[in-house]
C-alpha atoms as a PDB file:
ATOM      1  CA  UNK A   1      10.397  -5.439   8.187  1.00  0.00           C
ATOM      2  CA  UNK A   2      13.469  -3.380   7.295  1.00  0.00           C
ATOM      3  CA  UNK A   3      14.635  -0.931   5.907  1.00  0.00           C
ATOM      4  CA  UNK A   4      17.680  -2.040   4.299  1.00  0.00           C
ATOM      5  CA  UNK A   5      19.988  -1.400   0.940  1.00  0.00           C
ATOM      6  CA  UNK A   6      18.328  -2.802  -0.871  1.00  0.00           C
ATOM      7  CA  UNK A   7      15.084  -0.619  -0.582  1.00  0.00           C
ATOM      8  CA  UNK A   8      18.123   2.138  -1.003  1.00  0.00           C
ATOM      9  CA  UNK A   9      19.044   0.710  -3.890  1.00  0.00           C
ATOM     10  CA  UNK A  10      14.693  -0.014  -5.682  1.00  0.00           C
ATOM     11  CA  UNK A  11      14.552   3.483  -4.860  1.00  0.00           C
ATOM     12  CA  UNK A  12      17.706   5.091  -6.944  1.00  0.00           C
ATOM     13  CA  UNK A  13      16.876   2.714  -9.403  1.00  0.00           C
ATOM     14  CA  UNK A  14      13.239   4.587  -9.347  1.00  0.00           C
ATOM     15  CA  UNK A  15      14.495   8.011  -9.491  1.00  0.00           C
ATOM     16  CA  UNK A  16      16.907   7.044 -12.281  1.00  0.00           C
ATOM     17  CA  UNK A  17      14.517   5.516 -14.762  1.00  0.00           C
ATOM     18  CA  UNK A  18      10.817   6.464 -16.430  1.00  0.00           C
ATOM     19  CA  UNK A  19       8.118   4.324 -15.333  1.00  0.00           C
ATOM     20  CA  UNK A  20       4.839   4.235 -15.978  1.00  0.00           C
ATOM     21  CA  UNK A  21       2.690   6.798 -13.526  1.00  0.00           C
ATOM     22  CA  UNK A  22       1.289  10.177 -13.423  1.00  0.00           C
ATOM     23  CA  UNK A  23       1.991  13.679 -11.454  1.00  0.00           C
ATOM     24  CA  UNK A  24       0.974  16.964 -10.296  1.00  0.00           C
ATOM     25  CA  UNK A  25      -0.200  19.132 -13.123  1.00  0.00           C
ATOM     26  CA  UNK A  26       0.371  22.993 -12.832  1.00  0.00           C
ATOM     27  CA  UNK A  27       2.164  22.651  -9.894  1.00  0.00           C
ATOM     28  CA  UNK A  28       4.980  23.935  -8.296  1.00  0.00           C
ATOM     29  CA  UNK A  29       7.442  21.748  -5.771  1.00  0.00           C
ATOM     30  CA  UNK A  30       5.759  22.124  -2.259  1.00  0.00           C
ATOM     31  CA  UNK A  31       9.110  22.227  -0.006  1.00  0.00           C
ATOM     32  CA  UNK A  32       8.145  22.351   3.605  1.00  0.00           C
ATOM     33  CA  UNK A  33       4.345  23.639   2.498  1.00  0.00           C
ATOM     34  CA  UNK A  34       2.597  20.187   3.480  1.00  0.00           C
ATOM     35  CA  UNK A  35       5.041  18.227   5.619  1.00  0.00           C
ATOM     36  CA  UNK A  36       2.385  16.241   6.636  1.00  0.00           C
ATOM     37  CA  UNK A  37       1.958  14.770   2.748  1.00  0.00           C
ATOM     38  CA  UNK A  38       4.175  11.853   2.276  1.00  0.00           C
ATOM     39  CA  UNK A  39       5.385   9.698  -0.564  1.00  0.00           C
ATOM     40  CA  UNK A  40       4.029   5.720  -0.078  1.00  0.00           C
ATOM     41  CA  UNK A  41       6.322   2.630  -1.326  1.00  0.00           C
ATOM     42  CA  UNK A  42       4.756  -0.300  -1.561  1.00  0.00           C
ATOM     43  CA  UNK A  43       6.077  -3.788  -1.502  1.00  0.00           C
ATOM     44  CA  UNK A  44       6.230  -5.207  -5.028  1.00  0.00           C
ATOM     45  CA  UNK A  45       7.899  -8.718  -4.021  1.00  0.00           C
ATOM     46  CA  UNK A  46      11.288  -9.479  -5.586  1.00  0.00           C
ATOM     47  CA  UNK A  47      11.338  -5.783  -6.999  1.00  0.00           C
ATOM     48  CA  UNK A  48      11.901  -4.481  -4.123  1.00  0.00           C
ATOM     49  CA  UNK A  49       9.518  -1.624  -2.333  1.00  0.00           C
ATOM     50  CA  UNK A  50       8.645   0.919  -5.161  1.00  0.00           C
ATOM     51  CA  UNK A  51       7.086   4.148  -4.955  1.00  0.00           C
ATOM     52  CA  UNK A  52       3.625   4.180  -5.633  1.00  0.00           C
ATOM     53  CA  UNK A  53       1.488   6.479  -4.547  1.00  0.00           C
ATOM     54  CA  UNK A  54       1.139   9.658  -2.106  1.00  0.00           C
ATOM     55  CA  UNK A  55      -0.725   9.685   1.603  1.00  0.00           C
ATOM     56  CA  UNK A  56      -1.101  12.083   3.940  1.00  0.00           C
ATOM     57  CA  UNK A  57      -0.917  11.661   7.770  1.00  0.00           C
ATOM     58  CA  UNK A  58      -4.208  12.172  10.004  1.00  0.00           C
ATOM     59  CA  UNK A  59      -2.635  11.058  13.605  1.00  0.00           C
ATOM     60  CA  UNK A  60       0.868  10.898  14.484  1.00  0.00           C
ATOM     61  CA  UNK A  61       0.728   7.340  13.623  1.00  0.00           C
ATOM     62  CA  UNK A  62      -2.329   6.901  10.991  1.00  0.00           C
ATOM     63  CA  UNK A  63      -1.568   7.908   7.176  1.00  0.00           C
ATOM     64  CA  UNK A  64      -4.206   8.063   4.934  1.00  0.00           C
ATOM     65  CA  UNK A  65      -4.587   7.092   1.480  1.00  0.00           C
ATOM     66  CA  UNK A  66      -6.252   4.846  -1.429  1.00  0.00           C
ATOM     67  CA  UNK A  67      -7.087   1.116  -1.266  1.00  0.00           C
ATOM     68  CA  UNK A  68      -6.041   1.134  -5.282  1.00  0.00           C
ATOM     69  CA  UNK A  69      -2.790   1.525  -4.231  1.00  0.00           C
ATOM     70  CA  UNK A  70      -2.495  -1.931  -2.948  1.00  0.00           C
ATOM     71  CA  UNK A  71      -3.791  -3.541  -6.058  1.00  0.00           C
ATOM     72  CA  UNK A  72      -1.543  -6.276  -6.435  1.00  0.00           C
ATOM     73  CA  UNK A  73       1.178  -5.556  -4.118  1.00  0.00           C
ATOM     74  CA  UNK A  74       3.152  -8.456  -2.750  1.00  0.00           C
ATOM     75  CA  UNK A  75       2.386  -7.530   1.319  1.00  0.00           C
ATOM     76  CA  UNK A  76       0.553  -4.826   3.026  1.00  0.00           C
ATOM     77  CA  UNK A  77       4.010  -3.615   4.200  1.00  0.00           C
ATOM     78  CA  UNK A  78       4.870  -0.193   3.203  1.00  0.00           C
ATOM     79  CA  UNK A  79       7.535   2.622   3.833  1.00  0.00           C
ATOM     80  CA  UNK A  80       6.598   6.057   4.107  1.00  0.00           C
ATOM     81  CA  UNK A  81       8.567   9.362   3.707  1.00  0.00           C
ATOM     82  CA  UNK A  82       7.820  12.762   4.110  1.00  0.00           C
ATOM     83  CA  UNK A  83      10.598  14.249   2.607  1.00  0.00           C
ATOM     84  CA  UNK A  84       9.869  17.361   0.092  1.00  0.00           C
ATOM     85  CA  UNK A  85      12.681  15.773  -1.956  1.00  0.00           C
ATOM     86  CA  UNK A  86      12.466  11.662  -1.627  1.00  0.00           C
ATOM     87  CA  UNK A  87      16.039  10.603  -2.257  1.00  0.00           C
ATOM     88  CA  UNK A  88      17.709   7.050  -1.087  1.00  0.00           C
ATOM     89  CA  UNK A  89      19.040   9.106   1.641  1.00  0.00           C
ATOM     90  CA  UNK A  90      15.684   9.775   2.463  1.00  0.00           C
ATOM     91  CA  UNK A  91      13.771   8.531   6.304  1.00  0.00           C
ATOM     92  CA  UNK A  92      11.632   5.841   6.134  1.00  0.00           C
ATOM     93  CA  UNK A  93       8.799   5.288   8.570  1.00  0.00           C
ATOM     94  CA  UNK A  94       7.540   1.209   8.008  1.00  0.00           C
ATOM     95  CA  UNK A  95       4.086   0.514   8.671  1.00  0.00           C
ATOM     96  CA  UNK A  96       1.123  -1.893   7.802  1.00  0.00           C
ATOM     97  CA  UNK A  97      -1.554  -0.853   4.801  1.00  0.00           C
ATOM     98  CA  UNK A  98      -5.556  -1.502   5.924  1.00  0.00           C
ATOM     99  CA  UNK A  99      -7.451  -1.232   2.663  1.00  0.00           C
ATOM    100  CA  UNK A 100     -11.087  -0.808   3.544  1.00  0.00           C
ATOM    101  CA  UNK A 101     -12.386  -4.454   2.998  1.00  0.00           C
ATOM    102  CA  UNK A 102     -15.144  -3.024   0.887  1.00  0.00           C
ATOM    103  CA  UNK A 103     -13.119  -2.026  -2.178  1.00  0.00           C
ATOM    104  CA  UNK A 104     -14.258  -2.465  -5.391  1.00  0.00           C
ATOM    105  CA  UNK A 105     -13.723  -0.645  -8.635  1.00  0.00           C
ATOM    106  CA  UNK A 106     -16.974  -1.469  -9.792  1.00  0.00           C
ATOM    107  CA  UNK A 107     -19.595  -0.223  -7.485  1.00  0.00           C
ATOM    108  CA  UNK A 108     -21.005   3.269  -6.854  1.00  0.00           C
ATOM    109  CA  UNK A 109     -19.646   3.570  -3.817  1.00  0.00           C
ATOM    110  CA  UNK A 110     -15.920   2.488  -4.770  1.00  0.00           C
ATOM    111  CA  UNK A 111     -14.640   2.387  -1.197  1.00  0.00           C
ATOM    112  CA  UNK A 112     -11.048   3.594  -2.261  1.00  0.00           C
ATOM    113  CA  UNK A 113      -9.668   4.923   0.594  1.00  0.00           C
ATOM    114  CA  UNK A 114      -7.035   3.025   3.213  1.00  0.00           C
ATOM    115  CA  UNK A 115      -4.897   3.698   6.207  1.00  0.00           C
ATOM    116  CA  UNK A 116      -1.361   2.615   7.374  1.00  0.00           C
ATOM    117  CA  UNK A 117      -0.717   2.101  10.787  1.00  0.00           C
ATOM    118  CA  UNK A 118       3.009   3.275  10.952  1.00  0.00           C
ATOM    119  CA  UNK A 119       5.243   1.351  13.619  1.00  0.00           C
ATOM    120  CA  UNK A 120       6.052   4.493  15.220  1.00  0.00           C
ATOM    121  CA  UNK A 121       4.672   7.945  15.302  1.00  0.00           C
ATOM    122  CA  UNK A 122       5.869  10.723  13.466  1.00  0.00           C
ATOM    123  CA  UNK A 123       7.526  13.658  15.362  1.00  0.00           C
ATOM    124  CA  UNK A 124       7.507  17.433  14.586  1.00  0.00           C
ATOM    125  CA  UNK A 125       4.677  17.181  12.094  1.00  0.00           C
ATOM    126  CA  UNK A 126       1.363  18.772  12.434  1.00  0.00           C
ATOM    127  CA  UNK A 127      -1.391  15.695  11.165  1.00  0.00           C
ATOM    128  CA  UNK A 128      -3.882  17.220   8.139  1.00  0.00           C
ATOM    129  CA  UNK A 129      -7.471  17.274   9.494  1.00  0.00           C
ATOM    130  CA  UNK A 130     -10.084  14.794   8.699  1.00  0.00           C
ATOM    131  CA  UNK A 131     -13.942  16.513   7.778  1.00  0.00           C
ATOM    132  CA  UNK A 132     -16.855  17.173   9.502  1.00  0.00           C
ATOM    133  CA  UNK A 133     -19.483  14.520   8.663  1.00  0.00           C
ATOM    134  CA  UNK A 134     -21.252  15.782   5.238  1.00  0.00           C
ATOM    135  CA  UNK A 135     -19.114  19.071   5.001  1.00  0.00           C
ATOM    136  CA  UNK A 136     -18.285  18.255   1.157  1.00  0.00           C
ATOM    137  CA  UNK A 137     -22.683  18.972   0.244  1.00  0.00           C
ATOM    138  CA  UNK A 138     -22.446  22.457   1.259  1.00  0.00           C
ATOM    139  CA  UNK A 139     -23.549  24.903  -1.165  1.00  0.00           C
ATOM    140  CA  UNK A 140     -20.269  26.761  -0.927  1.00  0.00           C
ATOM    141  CA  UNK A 141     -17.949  23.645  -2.024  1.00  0.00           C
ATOM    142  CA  UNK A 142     -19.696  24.073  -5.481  1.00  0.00           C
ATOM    143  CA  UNK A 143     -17.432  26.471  -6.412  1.00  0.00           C
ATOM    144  CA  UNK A 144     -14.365  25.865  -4.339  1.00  0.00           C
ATOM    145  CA  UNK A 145     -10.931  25.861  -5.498  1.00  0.00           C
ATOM    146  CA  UNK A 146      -9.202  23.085  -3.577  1.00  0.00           C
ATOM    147  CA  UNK A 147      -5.321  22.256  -2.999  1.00  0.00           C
ATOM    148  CA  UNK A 148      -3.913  19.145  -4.344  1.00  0.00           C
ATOM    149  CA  UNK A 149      -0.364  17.850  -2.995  1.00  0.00           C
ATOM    150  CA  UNK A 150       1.597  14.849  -4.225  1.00  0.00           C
ATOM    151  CA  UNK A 151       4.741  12.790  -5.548  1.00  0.00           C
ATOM    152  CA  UNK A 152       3.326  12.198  -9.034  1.00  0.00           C
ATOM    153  CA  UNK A 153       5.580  12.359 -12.298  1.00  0.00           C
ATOM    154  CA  UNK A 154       5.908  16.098 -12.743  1.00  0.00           C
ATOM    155  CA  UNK A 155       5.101  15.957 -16.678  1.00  0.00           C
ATOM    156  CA  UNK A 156       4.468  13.263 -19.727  1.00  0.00           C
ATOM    157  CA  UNK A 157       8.277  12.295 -19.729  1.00  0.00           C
ATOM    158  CA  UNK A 158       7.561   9.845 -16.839  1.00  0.00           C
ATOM    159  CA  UNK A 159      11.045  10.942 -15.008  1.00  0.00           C
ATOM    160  CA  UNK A 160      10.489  10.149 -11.483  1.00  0.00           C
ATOM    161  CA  UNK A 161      12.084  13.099  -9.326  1.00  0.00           C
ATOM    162  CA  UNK A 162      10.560  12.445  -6.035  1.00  0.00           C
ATOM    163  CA  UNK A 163       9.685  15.841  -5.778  1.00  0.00           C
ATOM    164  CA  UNK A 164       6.718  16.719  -3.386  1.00  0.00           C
ATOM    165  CA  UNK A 165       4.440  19.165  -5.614  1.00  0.00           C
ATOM    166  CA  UNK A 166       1.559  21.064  -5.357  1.00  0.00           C
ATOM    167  CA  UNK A 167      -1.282  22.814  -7.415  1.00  0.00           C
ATOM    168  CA  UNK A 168      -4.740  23.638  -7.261  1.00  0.00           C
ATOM    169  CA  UNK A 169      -8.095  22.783  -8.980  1.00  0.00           C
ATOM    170  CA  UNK A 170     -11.705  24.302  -9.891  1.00  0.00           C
ATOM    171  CA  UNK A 171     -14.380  21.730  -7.929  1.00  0.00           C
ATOM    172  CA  UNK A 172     -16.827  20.970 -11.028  1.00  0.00           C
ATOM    173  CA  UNK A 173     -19.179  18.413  -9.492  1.00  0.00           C
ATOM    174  CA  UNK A 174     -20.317  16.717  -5.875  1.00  0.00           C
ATOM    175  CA  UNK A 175     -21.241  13.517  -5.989  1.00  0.00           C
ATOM    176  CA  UNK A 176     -22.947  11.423  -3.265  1.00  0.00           C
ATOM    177  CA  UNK A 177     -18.988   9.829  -2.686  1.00  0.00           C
ATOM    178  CA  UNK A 178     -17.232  11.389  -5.080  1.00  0.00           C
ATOM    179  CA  UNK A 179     -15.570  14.921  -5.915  1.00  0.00           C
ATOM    180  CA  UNK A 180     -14.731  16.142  -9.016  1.00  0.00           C
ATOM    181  CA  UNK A 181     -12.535  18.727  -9.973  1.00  0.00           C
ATOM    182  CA  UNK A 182     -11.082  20.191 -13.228  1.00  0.00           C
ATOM    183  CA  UNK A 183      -7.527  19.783 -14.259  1.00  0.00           C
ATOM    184  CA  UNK A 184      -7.339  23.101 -14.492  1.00  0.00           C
ATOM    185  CA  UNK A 185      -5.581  25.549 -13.311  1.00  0.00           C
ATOM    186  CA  UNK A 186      -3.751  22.352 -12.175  1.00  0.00           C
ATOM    187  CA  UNK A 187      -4.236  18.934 -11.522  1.00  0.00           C
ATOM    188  CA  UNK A 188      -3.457  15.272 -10.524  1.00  0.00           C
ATOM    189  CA  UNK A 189      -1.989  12.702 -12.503  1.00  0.00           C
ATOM    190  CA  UNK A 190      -0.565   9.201 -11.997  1.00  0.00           C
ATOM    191  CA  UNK A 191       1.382   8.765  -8.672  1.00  0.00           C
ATOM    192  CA  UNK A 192      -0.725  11.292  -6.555  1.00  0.00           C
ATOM    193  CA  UNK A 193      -3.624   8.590  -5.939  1.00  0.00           C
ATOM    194  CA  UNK A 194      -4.148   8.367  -2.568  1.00  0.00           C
ATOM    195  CA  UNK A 195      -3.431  12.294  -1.844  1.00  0.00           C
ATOM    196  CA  UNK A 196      -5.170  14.663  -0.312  1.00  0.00           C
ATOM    197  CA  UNK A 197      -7.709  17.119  -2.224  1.00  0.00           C
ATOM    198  CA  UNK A 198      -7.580  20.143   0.345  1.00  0.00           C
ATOM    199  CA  UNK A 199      -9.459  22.942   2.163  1.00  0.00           C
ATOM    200  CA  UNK A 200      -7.307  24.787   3.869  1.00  0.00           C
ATOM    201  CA  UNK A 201      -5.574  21.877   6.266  1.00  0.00           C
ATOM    202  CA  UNK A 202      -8.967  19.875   6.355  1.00  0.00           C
ATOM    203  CA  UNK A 203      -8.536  17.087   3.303  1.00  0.00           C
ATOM    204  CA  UNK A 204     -11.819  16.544   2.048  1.00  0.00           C
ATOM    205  CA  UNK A 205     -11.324  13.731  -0.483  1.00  0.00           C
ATOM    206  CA  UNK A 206      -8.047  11.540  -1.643  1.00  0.00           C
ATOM    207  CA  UNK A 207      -7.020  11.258  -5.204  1.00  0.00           C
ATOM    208  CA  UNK A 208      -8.813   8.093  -6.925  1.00  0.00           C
ATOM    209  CA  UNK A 209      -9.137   8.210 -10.300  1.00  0.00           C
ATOM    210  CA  UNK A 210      -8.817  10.264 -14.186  1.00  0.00           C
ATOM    211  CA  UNK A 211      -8.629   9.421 -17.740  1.00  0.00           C
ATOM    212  CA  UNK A 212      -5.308   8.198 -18.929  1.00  0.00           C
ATOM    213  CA  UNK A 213      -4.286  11.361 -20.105  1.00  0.00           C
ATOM    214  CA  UNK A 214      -4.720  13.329 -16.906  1.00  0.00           C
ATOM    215  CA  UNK A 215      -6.792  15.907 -18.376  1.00  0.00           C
ATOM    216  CA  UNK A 216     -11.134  17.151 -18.235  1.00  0.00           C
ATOM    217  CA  UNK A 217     -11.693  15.651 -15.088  1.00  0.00           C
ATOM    218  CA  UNK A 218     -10.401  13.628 -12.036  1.00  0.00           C
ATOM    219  CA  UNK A 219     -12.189  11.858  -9.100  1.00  0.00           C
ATOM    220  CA  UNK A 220     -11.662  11.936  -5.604  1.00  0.00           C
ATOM    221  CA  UNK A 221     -13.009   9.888  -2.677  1.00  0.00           C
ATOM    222  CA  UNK A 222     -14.762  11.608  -0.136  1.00  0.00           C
ATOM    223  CA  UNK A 223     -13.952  11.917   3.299  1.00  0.00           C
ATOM    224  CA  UNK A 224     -16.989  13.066   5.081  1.00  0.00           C
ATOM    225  CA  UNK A 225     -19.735  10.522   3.948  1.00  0.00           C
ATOM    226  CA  UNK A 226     -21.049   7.573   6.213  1.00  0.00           C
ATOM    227  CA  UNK A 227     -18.872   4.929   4.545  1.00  0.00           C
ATOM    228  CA  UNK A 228     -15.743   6.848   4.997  1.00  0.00           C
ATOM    229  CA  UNK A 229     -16.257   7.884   7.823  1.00  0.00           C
ATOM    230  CA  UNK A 230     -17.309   4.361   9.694  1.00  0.00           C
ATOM    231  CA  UNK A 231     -13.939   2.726   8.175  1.00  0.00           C
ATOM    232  CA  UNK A 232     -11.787   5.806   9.331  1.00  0.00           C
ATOM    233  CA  UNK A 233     -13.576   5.734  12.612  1.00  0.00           C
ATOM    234  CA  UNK A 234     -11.331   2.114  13.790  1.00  0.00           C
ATOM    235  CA  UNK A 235      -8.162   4.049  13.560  1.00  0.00           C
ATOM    236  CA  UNK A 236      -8.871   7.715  14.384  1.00  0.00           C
ATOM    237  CA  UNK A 237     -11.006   9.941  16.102  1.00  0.00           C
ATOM    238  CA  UNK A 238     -13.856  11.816  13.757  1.00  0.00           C
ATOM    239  CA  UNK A 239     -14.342  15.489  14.460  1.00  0.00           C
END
């Protein structure tokens, strides 16, 4: 795969035009606050490779995100950039999207959580960590405040910026693979599926899923539980 003009080209068109996806909510642009927080584009055939959804990376050469995110797609090829400010001047990283097999939208346990295996590592950039098994349950989480970074529209005019953004949100329910946190203070929206919910540097859970008007409450994927862990387990060591 490269990374030619005309991926240049899908990706001014992007930043030029409104589209239909979601952003950040509250949030201010992140600059250099989490490098390691990328932007995803994913191959959408003739189209071109579009931006689609946020990641962060968990080994020099492992980026994690949401299966949902490949929903359709044309390959499981993908570009990656971790610019603060994705621009067609931007450096892309190719690699090759592994949706857990187990997907599915309409079980309990959703599954919605994938890795890229990037064709080469990235250098100078500190990888987020991955939890502890079951770290999510404790009694402390309940009322956590938690760190959400991503690429999303930045508000309901749909004007894609590719700015890298970041706000927080009030944890208001733990489920057995799920986290749930308010849209308030801030929030996620379309376009930040796939990024990480954080404590501190540790992501617990990657954006999944909201209502369509990115407000009450959004889901995340969790992490630390058994089924996470044993599909993030073939590509990285678990702490």
């Amino acid at each position: 795969m490269t990374c030619g003009k005309k991926i240049l080209i899908v990706l001014a068109a992007a930043l030029a035009v409104a589209g239909p996806a979601y952003a950040i909510t509250g949030g201010t642009p992140d600059g250099q606050g989490h490098p390691a927080v990328g932007l995803l584009l994913a191959d959408a055939g003739p189209a071109g490779f579009q931006p689609d959804c946020t990641g962060a990376l968990i080994a020099p050469d492992v980026f994690v995100t949401a299966a949902h995110c490949f929903i359709g797609t044309a390959s499981n090829h993908v570009l990656i950039t971790f610019d603060a400010q994705a621009s067609p001047a931007s450096t892309f990283v190719p690699g090759i999207a592994y949706p857990d097999p187990a997907f599915n939208m309409n079980k309990k346990d959703l599954h919605d959580l994938a890795v890229v295996k990037l064709l080469a590592p990235v250098v100078g950039v500190a990888p987020l960590s991955l939890p502890k098994a079951g770290v999510v349950d404790s009694p402390a989480l309940k009322s956590a405040q938690l760190t959400n970074v991503g690429y999303g529209y930045f508000d309901r005019s749909f004007v894609f910026d590719g700015v890298r953004r970041v706000s927080v949100s009030n944890v208001t329910n733990i489920k057995d693979t799920e986290l749930r946190l308010a849209e308030q203070p801030g929030g996620v929206c379309f376009g930040d599926s796939g990024g990480p919910r954080l404590l501190g540097s540790t992501i617990l859970a990657v954006t999944s899923t909201g209502n369509k008007n990115c407000t009450g409450q959004s889901l995340s994927y969790r992490l630390d539980t058994p089924s996470a862990r044993a599909f993030l387990s073939q590509f990285v060591a678990l702490p």
